[in-house]
PDB file of N, CA and C in Angstrom:
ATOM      1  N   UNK A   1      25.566 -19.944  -2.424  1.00  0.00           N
ATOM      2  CA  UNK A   1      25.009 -20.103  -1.094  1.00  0.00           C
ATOM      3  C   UNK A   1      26.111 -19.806  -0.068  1.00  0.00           C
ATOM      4  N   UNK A   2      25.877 -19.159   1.245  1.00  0.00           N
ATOM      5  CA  UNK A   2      26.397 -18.246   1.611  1.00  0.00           C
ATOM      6  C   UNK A   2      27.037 -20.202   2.787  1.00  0.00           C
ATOM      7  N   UNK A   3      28.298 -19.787   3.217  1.00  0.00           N
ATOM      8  CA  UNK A   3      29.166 -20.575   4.644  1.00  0.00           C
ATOM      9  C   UNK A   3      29.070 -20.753   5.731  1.00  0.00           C
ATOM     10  N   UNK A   4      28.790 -19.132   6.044  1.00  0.00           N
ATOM     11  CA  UNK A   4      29.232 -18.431   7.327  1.00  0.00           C
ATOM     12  C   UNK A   4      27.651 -18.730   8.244  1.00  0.00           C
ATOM     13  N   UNK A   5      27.744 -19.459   9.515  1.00  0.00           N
ATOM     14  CA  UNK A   5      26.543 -19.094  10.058  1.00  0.00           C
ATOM     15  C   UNK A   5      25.577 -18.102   9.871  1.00  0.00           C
ATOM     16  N   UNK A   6      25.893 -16.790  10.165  1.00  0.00           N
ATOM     17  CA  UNK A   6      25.361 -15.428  10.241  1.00  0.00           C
ATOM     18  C   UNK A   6      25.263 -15.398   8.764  1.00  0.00           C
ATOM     19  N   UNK A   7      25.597 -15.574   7.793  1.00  0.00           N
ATOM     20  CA  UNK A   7      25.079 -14.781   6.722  1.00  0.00           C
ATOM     21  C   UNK A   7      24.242 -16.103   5.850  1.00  0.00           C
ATOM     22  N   UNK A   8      24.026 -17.387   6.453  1.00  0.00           N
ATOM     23  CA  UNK A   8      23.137 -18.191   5.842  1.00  0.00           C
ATOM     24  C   UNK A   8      21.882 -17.637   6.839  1.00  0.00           C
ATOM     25  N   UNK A   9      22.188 -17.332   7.643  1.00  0.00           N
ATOM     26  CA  UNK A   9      20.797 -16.256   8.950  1.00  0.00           C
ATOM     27  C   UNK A   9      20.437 -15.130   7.784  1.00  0.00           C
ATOM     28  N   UNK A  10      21.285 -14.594   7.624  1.00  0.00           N
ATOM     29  CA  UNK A  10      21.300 -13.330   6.622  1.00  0.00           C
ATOM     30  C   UNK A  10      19.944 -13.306   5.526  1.00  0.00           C
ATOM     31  N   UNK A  11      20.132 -14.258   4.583  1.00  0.00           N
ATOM     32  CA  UNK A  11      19.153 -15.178   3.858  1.00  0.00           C
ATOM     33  C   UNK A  11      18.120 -15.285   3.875  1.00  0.00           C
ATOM     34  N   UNK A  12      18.285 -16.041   4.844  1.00  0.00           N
ATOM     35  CA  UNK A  12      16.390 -16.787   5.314  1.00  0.00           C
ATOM     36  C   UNK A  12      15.856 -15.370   5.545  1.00  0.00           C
ATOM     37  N   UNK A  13      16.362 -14.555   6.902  1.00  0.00           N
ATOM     38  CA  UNK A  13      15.536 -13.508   7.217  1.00  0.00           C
ATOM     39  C   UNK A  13      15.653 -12.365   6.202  1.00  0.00           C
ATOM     40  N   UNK A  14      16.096 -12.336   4.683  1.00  0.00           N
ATOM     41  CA  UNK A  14      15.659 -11.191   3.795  1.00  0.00           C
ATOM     42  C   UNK A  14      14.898 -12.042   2.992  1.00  0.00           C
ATOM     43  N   UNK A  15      14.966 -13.830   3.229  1.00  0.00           N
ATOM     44  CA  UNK A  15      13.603 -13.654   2.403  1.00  0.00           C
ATOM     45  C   UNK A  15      12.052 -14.065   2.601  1.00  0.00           C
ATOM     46  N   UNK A  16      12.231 -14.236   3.972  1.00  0.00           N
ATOM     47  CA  UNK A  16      11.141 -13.656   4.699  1.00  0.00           C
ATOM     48  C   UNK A  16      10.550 -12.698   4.412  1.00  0.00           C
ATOM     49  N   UNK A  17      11.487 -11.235   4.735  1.00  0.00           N
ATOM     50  CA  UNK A  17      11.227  -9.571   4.647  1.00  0.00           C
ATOM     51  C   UNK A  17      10.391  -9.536   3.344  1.00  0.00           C
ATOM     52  N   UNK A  18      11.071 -10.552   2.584  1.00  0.00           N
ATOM     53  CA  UNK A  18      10.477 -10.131   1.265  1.00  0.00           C
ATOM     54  C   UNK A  18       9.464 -10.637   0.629  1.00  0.00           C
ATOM     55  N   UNK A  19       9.059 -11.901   1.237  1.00  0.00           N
ATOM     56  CA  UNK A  19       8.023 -12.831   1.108  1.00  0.00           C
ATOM     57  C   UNK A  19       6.521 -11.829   1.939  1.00  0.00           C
ATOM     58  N   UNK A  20       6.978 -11.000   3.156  1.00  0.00           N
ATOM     59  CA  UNK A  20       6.172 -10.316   3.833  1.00  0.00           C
ATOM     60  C   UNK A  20       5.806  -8.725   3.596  1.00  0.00           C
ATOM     61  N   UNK A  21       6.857  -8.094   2.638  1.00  0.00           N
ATOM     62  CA  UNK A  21       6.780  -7.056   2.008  1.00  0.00           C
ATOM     63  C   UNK A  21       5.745  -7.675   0.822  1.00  0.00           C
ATOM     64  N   UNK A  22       6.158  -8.574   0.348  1.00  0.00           N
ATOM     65  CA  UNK A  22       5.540  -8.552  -1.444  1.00  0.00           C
ATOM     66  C   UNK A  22       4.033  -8.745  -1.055  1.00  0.00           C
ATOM     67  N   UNK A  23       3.227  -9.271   0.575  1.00  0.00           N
ATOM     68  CA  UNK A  23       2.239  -9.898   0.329  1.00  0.00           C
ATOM     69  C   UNK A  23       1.491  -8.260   1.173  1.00  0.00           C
ATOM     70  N   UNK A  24       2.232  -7.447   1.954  1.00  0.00           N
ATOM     71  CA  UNK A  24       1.351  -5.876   1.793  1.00  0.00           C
ATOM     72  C   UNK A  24       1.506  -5.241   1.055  1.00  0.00           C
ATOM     73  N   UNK A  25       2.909  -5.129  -0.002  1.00  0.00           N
ATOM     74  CA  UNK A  25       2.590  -4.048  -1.192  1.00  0.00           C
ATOM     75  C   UNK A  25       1.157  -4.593  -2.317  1.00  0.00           C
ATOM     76  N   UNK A  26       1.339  -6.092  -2.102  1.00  0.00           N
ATOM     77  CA  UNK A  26       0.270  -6.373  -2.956  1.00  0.00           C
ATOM     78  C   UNK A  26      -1.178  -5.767  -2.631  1.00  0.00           C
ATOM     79  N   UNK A  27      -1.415  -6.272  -1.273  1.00  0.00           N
ATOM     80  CA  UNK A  27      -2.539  -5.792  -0.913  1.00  0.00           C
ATOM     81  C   UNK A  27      -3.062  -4.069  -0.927  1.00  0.00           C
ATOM     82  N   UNK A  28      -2.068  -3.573  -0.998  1.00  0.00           N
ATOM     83  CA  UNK A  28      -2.076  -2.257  -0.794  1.00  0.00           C
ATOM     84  C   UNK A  28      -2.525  -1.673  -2.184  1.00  0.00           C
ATOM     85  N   UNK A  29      -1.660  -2.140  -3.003  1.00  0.00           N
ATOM     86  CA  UNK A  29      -1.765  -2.492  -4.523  1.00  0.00           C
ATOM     87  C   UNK A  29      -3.596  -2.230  -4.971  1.00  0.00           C
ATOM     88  N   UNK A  30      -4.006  -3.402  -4.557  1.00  0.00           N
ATOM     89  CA  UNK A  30      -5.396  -3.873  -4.355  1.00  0.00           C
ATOM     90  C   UNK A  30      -6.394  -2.787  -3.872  1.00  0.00           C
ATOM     91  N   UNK A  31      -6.171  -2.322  -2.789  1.00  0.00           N
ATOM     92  CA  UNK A  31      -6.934  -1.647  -1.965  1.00  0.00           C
ATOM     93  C   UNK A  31      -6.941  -0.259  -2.912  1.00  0.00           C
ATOM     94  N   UNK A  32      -5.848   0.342  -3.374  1.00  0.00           N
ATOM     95  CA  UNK A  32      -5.785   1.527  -4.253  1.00  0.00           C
ATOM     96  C   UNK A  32      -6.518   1.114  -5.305  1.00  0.00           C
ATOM     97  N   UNK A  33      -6.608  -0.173  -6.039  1.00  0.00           N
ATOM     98  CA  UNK A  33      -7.224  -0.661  -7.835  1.00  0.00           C
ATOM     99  C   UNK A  33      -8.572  -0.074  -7.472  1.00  0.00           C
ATOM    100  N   UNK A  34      -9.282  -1.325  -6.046  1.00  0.00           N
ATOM    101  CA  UNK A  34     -10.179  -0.813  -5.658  1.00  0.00           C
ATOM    102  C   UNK A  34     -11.132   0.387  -5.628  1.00  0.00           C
ATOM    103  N   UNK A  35     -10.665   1.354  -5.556  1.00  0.00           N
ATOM    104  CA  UNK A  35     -10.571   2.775  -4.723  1.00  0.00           C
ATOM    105  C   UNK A  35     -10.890   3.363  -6.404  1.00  0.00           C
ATOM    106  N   UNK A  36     -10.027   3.199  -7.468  1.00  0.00           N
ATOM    107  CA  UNK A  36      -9.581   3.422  -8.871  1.00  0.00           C
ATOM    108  C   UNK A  36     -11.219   2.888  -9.332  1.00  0.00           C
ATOM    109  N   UNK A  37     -11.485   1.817  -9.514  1.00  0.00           N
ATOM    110  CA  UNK A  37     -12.571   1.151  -9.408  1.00  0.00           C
ATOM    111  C   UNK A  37     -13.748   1.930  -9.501  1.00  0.00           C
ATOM    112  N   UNK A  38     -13.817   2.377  -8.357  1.00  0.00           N
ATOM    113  CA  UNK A  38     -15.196   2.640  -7.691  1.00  0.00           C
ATOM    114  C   UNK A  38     -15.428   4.157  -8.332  1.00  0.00           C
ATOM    115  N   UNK A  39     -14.072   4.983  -8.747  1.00  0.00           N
ATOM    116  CA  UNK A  39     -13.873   6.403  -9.669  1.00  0.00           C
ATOM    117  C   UNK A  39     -14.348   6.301 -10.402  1.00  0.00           C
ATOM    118  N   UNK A  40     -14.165   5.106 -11.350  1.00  0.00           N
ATOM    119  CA  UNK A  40     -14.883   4.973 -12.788  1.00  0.00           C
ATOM    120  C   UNK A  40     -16.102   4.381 -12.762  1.00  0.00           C
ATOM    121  N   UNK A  41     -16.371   3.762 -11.833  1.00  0.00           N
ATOM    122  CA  UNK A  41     -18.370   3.587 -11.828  1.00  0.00           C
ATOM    123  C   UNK A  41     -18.612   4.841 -11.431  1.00  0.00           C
ATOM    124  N   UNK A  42     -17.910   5.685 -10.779  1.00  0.00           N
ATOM    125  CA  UNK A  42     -18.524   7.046 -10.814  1.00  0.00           C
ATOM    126  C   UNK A  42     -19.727   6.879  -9.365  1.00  0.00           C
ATOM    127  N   UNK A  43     -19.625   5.642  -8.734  1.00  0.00           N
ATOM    128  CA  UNK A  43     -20.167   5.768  -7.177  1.00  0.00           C
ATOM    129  C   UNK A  43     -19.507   6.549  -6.429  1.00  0.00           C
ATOM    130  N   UNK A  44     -19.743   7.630  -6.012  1.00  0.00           N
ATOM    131  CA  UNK A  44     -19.186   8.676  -5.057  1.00  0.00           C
ATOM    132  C   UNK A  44     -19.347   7.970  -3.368  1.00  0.00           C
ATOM    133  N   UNK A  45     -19.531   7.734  -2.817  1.00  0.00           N
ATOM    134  CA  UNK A  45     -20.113   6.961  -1.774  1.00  0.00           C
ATOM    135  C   UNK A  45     -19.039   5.491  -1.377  1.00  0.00           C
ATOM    136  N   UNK A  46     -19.656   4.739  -2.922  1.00  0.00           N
ATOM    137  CA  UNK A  46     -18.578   3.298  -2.339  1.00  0.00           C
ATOM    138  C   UNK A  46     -16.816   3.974  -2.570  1.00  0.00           C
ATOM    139  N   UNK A  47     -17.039   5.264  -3.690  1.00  0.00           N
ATOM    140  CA  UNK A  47     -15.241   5.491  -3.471  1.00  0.00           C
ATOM    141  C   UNK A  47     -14.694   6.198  -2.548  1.00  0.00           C
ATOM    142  N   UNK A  48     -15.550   6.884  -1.540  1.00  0.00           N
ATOM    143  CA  UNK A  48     -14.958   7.571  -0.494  1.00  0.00           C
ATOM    144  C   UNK A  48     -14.577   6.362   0.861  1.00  0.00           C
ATOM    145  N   UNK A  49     -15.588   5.257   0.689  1.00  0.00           N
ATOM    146  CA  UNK A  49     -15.230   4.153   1.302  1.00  0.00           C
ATOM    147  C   UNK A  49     -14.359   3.188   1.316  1.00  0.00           C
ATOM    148  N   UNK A  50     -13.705   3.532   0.066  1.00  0.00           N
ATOM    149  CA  UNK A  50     -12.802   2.875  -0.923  1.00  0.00           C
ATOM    150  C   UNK A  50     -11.574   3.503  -0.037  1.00  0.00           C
ATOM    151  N   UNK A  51     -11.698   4.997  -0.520  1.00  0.00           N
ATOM    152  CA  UNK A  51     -10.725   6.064   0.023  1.00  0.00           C
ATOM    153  C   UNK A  51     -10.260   5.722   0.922  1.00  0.00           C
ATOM    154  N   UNK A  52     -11.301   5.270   2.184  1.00  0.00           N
ATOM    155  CA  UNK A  52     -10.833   5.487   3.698  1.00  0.00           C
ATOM    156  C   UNK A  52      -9.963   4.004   3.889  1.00  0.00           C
ATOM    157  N   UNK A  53     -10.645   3.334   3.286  1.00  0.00           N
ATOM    158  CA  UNK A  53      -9.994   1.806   3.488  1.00  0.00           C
ATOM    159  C   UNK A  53      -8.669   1.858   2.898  1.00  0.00           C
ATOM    160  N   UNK A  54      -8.301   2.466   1.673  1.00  0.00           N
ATOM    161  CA  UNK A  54      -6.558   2.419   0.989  1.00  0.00           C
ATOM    162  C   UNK A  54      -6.108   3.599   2.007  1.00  0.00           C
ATOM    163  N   UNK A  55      -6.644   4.707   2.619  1.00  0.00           N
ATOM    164  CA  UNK A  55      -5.389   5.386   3.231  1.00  0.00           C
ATOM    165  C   UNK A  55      -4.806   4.599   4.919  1.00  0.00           C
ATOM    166  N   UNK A  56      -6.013   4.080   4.995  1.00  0.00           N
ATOM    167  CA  UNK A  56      -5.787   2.684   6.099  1.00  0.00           C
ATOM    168  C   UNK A  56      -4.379   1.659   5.821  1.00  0.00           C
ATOM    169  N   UNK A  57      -4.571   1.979   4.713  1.00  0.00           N
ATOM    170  CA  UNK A  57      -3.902   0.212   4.012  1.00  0.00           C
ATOM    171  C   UNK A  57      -2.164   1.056   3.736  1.00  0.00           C
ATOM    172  N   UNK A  58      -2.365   2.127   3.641  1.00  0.00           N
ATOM    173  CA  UNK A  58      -1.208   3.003   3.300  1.00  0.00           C
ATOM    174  C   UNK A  58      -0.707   3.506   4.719  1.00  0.00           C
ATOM    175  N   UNK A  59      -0.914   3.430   5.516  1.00  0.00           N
ATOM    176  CA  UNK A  59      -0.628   3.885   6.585  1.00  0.00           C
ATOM    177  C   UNK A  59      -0.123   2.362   7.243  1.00  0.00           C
ATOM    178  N   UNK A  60      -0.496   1.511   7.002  1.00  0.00           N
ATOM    179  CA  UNK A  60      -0.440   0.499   7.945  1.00  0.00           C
ATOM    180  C   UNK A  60       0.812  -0.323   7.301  1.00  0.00           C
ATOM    181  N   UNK A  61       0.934   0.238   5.886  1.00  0.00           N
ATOM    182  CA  UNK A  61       2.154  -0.098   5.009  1.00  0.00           C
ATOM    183  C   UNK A  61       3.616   0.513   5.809  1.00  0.00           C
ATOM    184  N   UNK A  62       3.120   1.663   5.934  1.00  0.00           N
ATOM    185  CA  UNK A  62       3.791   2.495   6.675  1.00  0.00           C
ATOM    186  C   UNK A  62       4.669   2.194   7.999  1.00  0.00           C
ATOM    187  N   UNK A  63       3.486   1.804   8.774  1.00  0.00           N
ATOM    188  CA  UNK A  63       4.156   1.665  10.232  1.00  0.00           C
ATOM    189  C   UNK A  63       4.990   0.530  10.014  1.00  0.00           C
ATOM    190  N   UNK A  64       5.004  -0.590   8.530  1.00  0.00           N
ATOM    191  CA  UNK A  64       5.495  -1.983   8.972  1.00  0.00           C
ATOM    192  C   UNK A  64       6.606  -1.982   8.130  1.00  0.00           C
ATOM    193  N   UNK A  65       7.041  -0.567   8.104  1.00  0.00           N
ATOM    194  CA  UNK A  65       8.354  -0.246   6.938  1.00  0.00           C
ATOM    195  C   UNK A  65       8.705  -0.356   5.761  1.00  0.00           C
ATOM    196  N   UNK A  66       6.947  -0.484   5.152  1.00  0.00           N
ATOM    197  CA  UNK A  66       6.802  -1.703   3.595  1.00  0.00           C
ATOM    198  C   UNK A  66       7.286  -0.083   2.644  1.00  0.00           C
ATOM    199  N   UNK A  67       6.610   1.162   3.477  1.00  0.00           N
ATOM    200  CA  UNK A  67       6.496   1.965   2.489  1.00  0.00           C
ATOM    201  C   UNK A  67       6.967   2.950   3.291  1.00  0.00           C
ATOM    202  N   UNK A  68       8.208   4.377   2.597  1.00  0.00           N
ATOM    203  CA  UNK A  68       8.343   5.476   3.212  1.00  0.00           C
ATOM    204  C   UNK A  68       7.473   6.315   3.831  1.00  0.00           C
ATOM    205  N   UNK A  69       7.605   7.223   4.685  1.00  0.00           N
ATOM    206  CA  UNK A  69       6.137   8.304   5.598  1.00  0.00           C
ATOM    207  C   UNK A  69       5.923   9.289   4.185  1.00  0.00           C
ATOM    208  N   UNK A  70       6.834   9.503   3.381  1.00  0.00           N
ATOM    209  CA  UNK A  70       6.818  11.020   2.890  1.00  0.00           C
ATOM    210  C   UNK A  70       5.985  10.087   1.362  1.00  0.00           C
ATOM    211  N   UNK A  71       6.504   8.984   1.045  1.00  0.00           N
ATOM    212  CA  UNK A  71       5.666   8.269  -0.160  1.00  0.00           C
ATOM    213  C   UNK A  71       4.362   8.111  -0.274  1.00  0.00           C
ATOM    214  N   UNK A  72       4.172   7.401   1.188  1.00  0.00           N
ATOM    215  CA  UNK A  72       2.254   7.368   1.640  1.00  0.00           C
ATOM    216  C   UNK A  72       2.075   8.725   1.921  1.00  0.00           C
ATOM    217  N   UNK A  73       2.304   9.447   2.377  1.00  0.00           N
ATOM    218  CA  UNK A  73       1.742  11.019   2.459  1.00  0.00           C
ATOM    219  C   UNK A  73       1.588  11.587   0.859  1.00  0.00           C
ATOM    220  N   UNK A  74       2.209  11.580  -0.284  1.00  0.00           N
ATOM    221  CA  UNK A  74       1.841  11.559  -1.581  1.00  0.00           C
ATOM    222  C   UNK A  74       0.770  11.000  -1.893  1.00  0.00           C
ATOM    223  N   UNK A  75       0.598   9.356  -1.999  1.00  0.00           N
ATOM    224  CA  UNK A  75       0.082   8.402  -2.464  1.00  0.00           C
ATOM    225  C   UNK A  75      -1.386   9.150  -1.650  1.00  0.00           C
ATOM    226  N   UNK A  76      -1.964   9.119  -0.709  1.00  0.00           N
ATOM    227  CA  UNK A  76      -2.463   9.339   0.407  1.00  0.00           C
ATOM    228  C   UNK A  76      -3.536  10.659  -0.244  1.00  0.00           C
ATOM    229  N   UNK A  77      -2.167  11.668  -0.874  1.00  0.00           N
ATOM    230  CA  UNK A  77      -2.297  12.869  -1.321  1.00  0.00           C
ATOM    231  C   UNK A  77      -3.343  12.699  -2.478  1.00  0.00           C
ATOM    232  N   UNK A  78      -2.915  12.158  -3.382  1.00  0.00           N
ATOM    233  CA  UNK A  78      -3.020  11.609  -4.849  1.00  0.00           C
ATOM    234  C   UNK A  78      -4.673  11.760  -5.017  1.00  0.00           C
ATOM    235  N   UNK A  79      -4.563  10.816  -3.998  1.00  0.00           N
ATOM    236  CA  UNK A  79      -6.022   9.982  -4.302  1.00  0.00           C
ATOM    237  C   UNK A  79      -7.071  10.692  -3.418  1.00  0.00           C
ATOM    238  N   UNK A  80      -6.787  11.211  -2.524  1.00  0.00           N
ATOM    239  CA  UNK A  80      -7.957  12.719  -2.414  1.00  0.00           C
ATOM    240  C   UNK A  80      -7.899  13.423  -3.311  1.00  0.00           C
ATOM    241  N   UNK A  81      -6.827  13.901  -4.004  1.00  0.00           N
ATOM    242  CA  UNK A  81      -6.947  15.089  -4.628  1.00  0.00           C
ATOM    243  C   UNK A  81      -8.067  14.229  -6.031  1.00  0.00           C
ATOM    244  N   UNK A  82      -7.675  12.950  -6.058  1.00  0.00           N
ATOM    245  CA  UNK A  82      -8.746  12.428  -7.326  1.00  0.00           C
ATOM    246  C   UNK A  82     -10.181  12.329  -7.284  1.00  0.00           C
ATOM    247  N   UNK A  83      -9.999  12.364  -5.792  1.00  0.00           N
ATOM    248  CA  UNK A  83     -11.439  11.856  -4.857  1.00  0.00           C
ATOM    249  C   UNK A  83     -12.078  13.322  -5.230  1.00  0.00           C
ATOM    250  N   UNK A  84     -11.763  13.930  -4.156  1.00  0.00           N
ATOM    251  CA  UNK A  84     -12.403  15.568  -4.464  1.00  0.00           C
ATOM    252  C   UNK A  84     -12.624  16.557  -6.019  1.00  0.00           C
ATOM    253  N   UNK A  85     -11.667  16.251  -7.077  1.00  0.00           N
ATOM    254  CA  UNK A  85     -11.862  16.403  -8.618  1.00  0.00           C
ATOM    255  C   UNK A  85     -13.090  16.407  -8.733  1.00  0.00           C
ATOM    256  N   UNK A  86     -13.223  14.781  -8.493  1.00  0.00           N
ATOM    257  CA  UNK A  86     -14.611  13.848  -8.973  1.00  0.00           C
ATOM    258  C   UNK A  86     -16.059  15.219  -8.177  1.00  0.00           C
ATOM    259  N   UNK A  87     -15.506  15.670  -7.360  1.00  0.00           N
ATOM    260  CA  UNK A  87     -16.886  16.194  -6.347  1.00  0.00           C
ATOM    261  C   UNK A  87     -17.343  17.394  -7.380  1.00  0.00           C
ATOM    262  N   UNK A  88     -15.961  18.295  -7.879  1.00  0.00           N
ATOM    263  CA  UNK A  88     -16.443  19.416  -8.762  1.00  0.00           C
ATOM    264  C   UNK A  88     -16.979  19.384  -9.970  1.00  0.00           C
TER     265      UNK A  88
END
């Protein structure tokens, strides 16, 4: 355990960061299973709804620094390109 004023500050606020990272990667997590989900019932409809809601959830990961721009632009990628497969 850390002495120094500033680095017992140090602490608390990374594990915050991380208490608040772990609870949107989870969700994000979720929102993609979801999305995965709805592929294999083979509902075209609830998974494009699925779709719109995880690239929401990936973006919003995004702005809150949980996740890189160029990672969610993959991830983002991914799962249209799985989405649209399914259409052909």
């Amino acid at each position: 355990m850390p002495n120094i004023k500033s680095a017992i500050k140090r602490v608390e606020v990374t594990r915050k960061r991380t208490v608040r990272n772990t609870r949107i990667k989870s969700a994000l997590k979720t929102t993609i299973r979801r999305f995965e989900e709805a592929m294999r019932d083979a509902d075209r409809d609830e998974a494009g709804l699925r779709l719109k809601r995880a690239i929401v959830a990936i973006d919003k990961a995004v702005t809150k620094g949980v996740l890189h721009k160029n990672a969610a632009a993959r991830k983002k990628s991914r799962l249209a390109r799985r989405f649209n497969k399914s259409a052909g």
